[in-house]
N, C-alpha and C. Protein backbone atom coordinates (compact mmCIF):
# COMPACT_ATOMS: atom_id res chain seq x y z
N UNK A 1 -153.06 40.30 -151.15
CA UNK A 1 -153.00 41.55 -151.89
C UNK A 1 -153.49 42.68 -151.00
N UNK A 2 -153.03 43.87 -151.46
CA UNK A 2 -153.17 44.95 -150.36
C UNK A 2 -152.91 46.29 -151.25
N UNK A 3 -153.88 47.34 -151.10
CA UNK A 3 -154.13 48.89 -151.88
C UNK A 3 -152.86 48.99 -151.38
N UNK A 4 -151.61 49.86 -152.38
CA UNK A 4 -150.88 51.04 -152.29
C UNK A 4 -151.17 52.31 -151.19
N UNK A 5 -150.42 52.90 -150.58
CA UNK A 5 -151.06 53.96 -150.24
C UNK A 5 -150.40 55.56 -151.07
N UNK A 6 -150.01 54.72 -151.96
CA UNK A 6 -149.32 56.09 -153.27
C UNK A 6 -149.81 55.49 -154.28
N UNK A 7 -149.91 56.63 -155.63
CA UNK A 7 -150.12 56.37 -157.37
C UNK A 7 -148.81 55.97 -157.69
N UNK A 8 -148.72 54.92 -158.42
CA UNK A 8 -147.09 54.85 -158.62
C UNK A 8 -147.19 55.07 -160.61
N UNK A 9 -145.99 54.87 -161.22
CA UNK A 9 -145.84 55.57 -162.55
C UNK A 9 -144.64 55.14 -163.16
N UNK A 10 -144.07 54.19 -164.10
CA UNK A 10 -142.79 53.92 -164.31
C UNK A 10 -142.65 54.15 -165.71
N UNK A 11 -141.63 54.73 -165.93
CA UNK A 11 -140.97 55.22 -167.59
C UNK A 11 -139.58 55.28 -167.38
N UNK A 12 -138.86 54.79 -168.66
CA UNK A 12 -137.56 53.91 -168.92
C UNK A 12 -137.75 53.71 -170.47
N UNK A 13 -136.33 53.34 -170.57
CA UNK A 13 -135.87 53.04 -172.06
C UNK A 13 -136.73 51.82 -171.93
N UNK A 14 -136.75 51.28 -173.59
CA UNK A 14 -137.92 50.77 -173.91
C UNK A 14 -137.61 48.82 -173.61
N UNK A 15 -138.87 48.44 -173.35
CA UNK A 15 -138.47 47.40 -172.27
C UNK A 15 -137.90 47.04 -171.26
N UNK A 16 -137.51 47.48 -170.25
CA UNK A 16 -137.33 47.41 -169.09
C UNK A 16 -138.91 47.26 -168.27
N UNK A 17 -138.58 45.93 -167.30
CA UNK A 17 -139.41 46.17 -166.34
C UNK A 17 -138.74 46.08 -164.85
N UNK A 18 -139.43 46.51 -163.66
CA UNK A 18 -139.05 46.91 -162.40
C UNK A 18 -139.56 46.07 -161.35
N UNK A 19 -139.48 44.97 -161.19
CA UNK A 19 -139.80 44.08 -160.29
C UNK A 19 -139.78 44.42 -158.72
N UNK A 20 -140.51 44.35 -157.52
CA UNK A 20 -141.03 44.40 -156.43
C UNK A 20 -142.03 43.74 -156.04
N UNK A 21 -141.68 43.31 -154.90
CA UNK A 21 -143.30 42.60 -153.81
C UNK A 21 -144.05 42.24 -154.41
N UNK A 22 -143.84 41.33 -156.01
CA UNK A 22 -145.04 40.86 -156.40
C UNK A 22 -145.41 41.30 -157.79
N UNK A 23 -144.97 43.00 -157.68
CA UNK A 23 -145.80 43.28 -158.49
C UNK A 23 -144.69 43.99 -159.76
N UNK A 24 -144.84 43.78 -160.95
CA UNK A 24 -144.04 43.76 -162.09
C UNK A 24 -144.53 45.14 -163.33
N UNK A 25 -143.48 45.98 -163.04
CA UNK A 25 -144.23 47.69 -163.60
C UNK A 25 -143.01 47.79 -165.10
N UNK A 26 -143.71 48.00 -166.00
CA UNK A 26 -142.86 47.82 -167.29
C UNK A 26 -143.00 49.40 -167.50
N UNK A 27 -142.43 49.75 -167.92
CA UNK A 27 -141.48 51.13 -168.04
C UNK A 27 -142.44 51.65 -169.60
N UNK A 28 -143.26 53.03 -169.40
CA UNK A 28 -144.05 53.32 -170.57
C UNK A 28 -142.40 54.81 -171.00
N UNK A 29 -142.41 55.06 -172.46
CA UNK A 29 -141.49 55.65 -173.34
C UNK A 29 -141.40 56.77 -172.21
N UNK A 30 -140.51 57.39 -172.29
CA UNK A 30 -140.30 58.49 -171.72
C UNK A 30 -140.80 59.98 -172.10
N UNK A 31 -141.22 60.90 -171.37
CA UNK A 31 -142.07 62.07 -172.10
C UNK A 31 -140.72 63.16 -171.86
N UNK A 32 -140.75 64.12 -172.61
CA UNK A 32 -139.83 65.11 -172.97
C UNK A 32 -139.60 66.03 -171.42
N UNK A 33 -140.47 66.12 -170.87
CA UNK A 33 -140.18 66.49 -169.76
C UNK A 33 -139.39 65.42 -168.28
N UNK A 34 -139.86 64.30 -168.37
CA UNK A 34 -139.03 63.34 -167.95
C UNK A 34 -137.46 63.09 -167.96
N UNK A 35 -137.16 63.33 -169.63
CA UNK A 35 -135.36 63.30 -170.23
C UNK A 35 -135.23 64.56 -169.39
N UNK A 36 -136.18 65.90 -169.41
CA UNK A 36 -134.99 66.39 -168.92
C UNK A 36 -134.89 66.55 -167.72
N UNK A 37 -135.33 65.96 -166.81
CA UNK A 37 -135.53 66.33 -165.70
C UNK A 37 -134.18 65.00 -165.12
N UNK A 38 -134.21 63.49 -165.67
CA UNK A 38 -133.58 62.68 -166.01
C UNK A 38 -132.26 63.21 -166.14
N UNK A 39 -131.98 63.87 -167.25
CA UNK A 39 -130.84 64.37 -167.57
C UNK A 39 -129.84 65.75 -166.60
N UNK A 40 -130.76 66.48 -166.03
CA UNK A 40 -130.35 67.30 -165.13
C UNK A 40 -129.75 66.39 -164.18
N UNK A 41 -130.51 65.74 -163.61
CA UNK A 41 -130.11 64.75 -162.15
C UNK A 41 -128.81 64.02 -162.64
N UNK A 42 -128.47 63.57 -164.22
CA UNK A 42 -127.23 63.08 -164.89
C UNK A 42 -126.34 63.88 -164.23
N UNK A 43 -126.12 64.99 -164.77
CA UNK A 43 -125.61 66.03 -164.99
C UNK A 43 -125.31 66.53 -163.61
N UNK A 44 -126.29 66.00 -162.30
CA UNK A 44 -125.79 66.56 -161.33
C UNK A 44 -124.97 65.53 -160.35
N UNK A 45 -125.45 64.62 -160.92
CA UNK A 45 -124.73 63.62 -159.95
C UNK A 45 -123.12 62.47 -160.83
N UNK A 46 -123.81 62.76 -162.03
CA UNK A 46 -122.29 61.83 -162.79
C UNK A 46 -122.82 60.59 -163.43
N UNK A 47 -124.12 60.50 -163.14
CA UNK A 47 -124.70 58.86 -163.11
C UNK A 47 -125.34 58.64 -164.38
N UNK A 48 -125.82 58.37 -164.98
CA UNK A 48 -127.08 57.50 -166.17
C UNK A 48 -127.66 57.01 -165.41
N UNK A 49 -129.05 57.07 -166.19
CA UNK A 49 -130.34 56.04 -165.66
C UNK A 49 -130.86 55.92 -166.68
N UNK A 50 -131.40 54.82 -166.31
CA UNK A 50 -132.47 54.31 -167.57
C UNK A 50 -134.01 53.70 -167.00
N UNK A 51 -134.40 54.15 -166.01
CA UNK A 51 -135.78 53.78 -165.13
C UNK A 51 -136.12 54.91 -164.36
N UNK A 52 -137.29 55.23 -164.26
CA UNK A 52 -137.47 56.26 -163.65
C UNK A 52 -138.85 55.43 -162.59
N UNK A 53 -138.77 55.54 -161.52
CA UNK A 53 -140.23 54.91 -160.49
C UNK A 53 -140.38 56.38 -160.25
N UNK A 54 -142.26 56.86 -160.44
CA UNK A 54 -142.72 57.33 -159.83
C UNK A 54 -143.84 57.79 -158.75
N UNK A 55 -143.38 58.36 -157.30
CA UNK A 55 -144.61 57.70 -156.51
C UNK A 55 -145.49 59.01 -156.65
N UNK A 56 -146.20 59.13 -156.51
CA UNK A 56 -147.23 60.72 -155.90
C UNK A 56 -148.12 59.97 -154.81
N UNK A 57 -148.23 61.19 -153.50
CA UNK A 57 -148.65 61.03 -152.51
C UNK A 57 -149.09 61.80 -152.10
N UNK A 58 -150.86 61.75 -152.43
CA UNK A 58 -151.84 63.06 -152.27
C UNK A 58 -152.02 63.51 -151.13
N UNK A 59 -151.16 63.51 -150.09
CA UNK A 59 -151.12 64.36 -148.75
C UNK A 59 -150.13 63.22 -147.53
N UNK A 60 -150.17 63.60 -146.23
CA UNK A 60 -149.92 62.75 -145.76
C UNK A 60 -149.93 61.70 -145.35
N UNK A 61 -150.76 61.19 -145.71
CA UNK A 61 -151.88 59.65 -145.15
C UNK A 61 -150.86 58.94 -146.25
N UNK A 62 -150.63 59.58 -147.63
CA UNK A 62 -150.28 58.24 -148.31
C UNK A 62 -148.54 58.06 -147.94
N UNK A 63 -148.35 57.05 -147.69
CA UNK A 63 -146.60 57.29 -147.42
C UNK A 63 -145.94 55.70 -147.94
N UNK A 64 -144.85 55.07 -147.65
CA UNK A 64 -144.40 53.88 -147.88
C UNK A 64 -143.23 53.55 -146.90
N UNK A 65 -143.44 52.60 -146.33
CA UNK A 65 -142.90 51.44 -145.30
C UNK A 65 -141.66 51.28 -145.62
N UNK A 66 -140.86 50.68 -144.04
CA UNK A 66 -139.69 50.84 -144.44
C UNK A 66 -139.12 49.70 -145.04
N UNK A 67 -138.25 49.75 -146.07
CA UNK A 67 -137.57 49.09 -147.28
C UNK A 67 -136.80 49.26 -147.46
N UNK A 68 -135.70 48.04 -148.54
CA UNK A 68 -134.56 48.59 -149.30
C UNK A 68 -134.91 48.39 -150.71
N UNK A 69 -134.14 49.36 -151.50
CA UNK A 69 -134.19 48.71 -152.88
C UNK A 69 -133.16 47.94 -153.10
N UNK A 70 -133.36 46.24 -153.19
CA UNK A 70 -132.60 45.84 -152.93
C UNK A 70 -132.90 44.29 -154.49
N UNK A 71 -133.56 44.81 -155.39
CA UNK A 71 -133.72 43.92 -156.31
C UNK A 71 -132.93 43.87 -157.14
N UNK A 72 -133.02 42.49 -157.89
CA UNK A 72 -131.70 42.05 -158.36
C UNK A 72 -131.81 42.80 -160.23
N UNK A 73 -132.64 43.40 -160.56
CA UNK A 73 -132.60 44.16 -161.62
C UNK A 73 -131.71 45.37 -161.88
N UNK A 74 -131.64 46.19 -160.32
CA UNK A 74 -130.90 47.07 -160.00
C UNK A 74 -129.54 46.47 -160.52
N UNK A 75 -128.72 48.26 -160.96
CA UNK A 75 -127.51 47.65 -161.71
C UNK A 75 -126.66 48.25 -160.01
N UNK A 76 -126.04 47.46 -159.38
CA UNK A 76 -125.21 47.73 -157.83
C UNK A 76 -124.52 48.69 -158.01
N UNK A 77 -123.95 49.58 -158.89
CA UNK A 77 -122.82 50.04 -159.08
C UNK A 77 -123.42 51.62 -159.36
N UNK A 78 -124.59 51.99 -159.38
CA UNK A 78 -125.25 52.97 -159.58
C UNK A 78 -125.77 53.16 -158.91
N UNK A 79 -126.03 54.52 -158.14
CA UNK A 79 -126.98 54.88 -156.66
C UNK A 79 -128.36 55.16 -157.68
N UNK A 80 -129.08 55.33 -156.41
CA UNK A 80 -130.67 55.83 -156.67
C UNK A 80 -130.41 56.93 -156.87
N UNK A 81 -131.31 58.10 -157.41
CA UNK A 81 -131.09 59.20 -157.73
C UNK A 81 -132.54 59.49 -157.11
N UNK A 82 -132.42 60.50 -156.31
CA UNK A 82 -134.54 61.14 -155.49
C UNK A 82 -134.67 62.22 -155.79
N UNK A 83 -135.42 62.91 -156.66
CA UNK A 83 -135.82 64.10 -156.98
C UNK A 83 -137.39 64.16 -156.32
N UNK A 84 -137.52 65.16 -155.51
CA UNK A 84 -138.51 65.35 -154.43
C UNK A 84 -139.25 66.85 -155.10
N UNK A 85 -140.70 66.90 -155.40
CA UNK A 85 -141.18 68.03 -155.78
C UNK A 85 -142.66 67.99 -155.34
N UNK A 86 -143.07 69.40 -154.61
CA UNK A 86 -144.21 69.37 -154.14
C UNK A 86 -143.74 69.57 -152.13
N UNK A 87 -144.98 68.75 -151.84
CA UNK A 87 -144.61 68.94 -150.04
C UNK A 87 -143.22 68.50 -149.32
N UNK A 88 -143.01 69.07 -148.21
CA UNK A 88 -142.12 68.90 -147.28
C UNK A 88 -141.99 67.49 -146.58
N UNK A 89 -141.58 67.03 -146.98
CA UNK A 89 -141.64 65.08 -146.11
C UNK A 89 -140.22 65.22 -145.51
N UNK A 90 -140.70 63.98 -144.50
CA UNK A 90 -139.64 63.33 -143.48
C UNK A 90 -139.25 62.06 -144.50
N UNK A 91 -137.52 62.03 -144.52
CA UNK A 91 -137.18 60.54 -145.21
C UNK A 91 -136.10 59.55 -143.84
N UNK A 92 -136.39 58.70 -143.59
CA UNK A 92 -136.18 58.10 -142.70
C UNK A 92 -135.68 57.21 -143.13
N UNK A 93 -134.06 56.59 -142.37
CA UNK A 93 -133.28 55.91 -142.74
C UNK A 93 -133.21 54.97 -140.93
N UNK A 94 -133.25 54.19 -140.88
CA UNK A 94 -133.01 53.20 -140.03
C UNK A 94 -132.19 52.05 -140.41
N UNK A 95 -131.31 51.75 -140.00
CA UNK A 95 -130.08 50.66 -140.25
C UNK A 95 -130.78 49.28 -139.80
N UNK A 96 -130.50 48.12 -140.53
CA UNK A 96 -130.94 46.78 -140.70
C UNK A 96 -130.44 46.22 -139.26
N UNK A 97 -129.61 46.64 -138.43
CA UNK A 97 -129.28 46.42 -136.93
C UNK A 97 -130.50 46.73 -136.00
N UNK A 98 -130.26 48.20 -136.03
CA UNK A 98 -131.37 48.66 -135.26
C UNK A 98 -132.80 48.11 -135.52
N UNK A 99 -133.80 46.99 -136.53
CA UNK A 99 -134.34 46.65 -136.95
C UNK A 99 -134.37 45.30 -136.33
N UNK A 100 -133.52 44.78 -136.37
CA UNK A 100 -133.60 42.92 -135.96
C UNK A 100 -132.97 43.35 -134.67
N UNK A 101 -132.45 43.88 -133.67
CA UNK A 101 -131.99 44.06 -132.75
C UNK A 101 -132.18 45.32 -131.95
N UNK A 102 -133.16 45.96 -131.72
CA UNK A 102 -133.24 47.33 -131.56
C UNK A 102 -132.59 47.81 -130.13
N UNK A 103 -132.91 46.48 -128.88
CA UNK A 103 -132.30 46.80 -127.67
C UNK A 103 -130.89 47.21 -127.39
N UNK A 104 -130.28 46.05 -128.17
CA UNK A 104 -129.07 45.67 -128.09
C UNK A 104 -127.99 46.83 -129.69
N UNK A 105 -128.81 47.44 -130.27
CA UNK A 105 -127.93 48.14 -131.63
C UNK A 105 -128.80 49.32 -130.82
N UNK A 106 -127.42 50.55 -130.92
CA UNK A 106 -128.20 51.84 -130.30
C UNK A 106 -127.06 52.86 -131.87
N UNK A 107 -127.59 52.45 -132.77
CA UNK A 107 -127.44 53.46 -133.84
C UNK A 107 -129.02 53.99 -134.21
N UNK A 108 -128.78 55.28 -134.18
CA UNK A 108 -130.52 55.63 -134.31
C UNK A 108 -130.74 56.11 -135.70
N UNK A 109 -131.96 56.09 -136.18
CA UNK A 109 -132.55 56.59 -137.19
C UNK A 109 -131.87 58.08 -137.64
N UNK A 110 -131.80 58.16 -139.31
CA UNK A 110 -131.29 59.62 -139.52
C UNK A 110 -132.81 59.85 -140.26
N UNK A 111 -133.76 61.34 -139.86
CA UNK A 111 -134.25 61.67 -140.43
C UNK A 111 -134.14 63.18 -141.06
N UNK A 112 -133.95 62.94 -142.49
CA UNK A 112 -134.10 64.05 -143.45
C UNK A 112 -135.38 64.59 -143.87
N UNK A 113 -135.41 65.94 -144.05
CA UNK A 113 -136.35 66.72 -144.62
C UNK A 113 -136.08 67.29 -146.33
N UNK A 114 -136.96 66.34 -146.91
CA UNK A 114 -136.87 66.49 -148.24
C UNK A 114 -137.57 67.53 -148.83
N UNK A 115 -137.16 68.71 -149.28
CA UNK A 115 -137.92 70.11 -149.55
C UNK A 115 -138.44 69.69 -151.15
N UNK A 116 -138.73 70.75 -151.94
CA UNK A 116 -139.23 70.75 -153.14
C UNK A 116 -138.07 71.23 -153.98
N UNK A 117 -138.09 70.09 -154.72
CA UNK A 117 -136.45 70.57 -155.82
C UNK A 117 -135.41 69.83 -155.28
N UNK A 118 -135.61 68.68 -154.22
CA UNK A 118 -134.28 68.76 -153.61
C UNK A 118 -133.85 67.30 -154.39
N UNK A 119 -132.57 66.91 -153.98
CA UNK A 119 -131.84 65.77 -154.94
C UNK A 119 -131.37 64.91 -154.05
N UNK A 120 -131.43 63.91 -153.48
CA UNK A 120 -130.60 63.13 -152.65
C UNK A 120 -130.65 61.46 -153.01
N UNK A 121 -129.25 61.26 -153.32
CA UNK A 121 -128.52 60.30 -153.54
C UNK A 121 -127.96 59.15 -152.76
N UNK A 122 -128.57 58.12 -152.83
CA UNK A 122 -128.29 56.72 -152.06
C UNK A 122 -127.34 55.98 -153.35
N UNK A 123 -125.93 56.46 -152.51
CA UNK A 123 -124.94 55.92 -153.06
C UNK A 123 -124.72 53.96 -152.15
N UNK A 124 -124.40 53.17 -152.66
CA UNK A 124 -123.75 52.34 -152.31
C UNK A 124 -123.26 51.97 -151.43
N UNK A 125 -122.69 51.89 -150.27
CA UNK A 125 -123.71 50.30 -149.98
C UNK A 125 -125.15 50.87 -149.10
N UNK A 126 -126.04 51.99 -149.29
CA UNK A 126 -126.73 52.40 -148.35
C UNK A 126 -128.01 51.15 -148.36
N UNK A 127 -128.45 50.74 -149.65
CA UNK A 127 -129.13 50.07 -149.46
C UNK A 127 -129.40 48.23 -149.03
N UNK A 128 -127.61 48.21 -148.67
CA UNK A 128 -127.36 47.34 -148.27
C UNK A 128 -127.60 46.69 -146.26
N UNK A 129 -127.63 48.40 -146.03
CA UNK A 129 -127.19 48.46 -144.27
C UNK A 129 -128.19 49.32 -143.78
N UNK A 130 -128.93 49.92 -144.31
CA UNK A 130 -130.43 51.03 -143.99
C UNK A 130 -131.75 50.53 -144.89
N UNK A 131 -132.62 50.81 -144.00
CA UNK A 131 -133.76 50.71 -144.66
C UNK A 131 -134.35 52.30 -144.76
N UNK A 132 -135.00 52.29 -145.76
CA UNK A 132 -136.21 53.62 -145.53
C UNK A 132 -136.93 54.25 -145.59
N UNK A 133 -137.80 54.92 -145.17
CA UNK A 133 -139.15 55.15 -145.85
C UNK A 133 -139.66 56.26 -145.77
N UNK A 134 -140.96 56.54 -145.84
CA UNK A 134 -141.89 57.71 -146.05
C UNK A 134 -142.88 57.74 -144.91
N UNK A 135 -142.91 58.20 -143.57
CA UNK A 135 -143.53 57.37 -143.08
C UNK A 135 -144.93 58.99 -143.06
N UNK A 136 -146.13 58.23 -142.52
CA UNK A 136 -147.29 58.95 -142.30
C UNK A 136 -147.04 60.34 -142.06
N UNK A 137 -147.20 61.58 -141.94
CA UNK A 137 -147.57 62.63 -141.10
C UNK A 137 -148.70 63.49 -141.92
N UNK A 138 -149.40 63.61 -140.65
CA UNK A 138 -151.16 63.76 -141.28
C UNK A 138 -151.40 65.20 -141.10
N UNK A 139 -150.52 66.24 -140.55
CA UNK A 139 -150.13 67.30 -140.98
C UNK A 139 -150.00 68.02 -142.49
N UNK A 140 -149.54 66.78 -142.87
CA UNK A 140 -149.22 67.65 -144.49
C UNK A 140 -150.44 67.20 -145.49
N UNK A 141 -150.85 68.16 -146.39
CA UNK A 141 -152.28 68.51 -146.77
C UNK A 141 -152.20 68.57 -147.73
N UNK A 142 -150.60 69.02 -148.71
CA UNK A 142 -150.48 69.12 -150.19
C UNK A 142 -149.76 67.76 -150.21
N UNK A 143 -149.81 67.82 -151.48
CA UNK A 143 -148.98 66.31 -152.65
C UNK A 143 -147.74 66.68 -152.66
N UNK A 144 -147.46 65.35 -152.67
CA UNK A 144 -145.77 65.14 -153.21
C UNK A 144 -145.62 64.22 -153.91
N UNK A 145 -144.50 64.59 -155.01
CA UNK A 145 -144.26 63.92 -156.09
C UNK A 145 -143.04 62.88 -156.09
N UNK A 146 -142.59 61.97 -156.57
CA UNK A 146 -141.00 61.50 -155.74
C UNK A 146 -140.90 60.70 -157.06
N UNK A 147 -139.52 60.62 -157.61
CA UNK A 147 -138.86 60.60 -159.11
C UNK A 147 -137.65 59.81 -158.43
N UNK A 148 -137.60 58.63 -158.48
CA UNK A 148 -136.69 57.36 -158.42
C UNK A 148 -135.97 57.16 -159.83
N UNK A 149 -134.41 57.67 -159.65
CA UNK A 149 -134.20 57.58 -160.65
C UNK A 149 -133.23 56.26 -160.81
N UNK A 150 -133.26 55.29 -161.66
CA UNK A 150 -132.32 54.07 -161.50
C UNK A 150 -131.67 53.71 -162.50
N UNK A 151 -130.61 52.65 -162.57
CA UNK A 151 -130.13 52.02 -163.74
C UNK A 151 -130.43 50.39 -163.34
N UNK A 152 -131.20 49.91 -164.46
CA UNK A 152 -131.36 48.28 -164.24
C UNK A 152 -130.49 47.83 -165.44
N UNK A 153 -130.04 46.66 -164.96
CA UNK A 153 -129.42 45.77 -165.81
C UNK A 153 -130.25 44.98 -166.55
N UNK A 154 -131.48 44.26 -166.05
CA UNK A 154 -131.88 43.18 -166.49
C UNK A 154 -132.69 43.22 -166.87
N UNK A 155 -133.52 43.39 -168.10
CA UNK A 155 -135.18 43.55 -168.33
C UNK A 155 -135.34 42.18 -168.17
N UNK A 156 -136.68 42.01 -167.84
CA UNK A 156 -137.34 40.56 -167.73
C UNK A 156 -137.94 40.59 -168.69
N UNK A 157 -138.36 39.02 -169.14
CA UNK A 157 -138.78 38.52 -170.41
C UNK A 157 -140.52 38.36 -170.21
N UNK A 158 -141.37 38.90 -170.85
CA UNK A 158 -142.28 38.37 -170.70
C UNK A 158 -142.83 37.22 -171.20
N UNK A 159 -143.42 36.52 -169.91
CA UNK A 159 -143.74 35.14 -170.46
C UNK A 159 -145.07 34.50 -171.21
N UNK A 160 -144.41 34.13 -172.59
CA UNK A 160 -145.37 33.42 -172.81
C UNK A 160 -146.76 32.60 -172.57
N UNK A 161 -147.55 32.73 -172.78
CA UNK A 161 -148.85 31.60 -172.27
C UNK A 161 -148.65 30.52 -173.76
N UNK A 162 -148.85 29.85 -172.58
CA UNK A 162 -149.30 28.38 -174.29
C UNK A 162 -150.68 27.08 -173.81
């Protein structure tokens, strides 16, 4: 087991949970400001969601490693939706080549600058062929907020004790 280096926060239609690395985040009702913020990102991209992950990251120290969302709850057919509010971050995309092969794969990292307000969409197959993350910069002094917006297929059952 190992501290986060972000607050994380999950809200979704009712029962859904969000499975990762272990750790299993059940989705609290959604607050009125959530739908609409939810619903704008609908509205801008074409999509539904029904999960919302949220990270906050009280400066630069807190950040997250590189990853895919690549769990089997996720519905495939629906991109992530990133609504970014608060500080200026680097989002870093590195391809699963350049990763297991770095000498020999010379596709390089794309890094984006995610402003406040901004929207960016990991359509299909991105999280199949890139990884990506949040990485450190100890420069930045204010918070950032980051609004994962998803569609899961599968709520998990919680299990019984007997």
């Amino acid at each position: 087991m190992h501290s986060v280096p972000r607050k994380q926060a999950t809200y979704g239609d009712e029962g859904l949970v969000y499975s990762f690395s272990g750790v299993h985040l059940a989705a609290r009702a959604w607050t009125p400001t959530l739908e609409y913020i939810r619903d704008a990102t609908t509205n801008a991209t074409g999509h539904t969601f029904n999960f919302v992950l949220i990270n906050r990251y009280k400066d630069g120290e807190d950040h997250i490693g590189e990853h895919r969302d690549d769990e089997r709850e996720l519905d495939p057919s629906c991109p992530i939706a990133l609504v970014s509010l608060g500080a200026v971050r680097d989002f870093v995309f590195r391809h699963k080549d350049a990763r297991r092969e770095p000498k020999k794969c010379h596709i390089e990292p794309v890094k984006l600058e995610l402003a406040h307000g901004s929207l960016l969409l990991m359509n299909s197959p991105t999280n199949t062929y890139w990884y990506h993350s949040l990485p450190v910069r100890k420069k930045v002094k204010t918070p950032r907020i980051s609004l994962t917006f998803r569609r899961i297929i599968k709520a998990r059952q919680k299990r019984k004790r007997e």
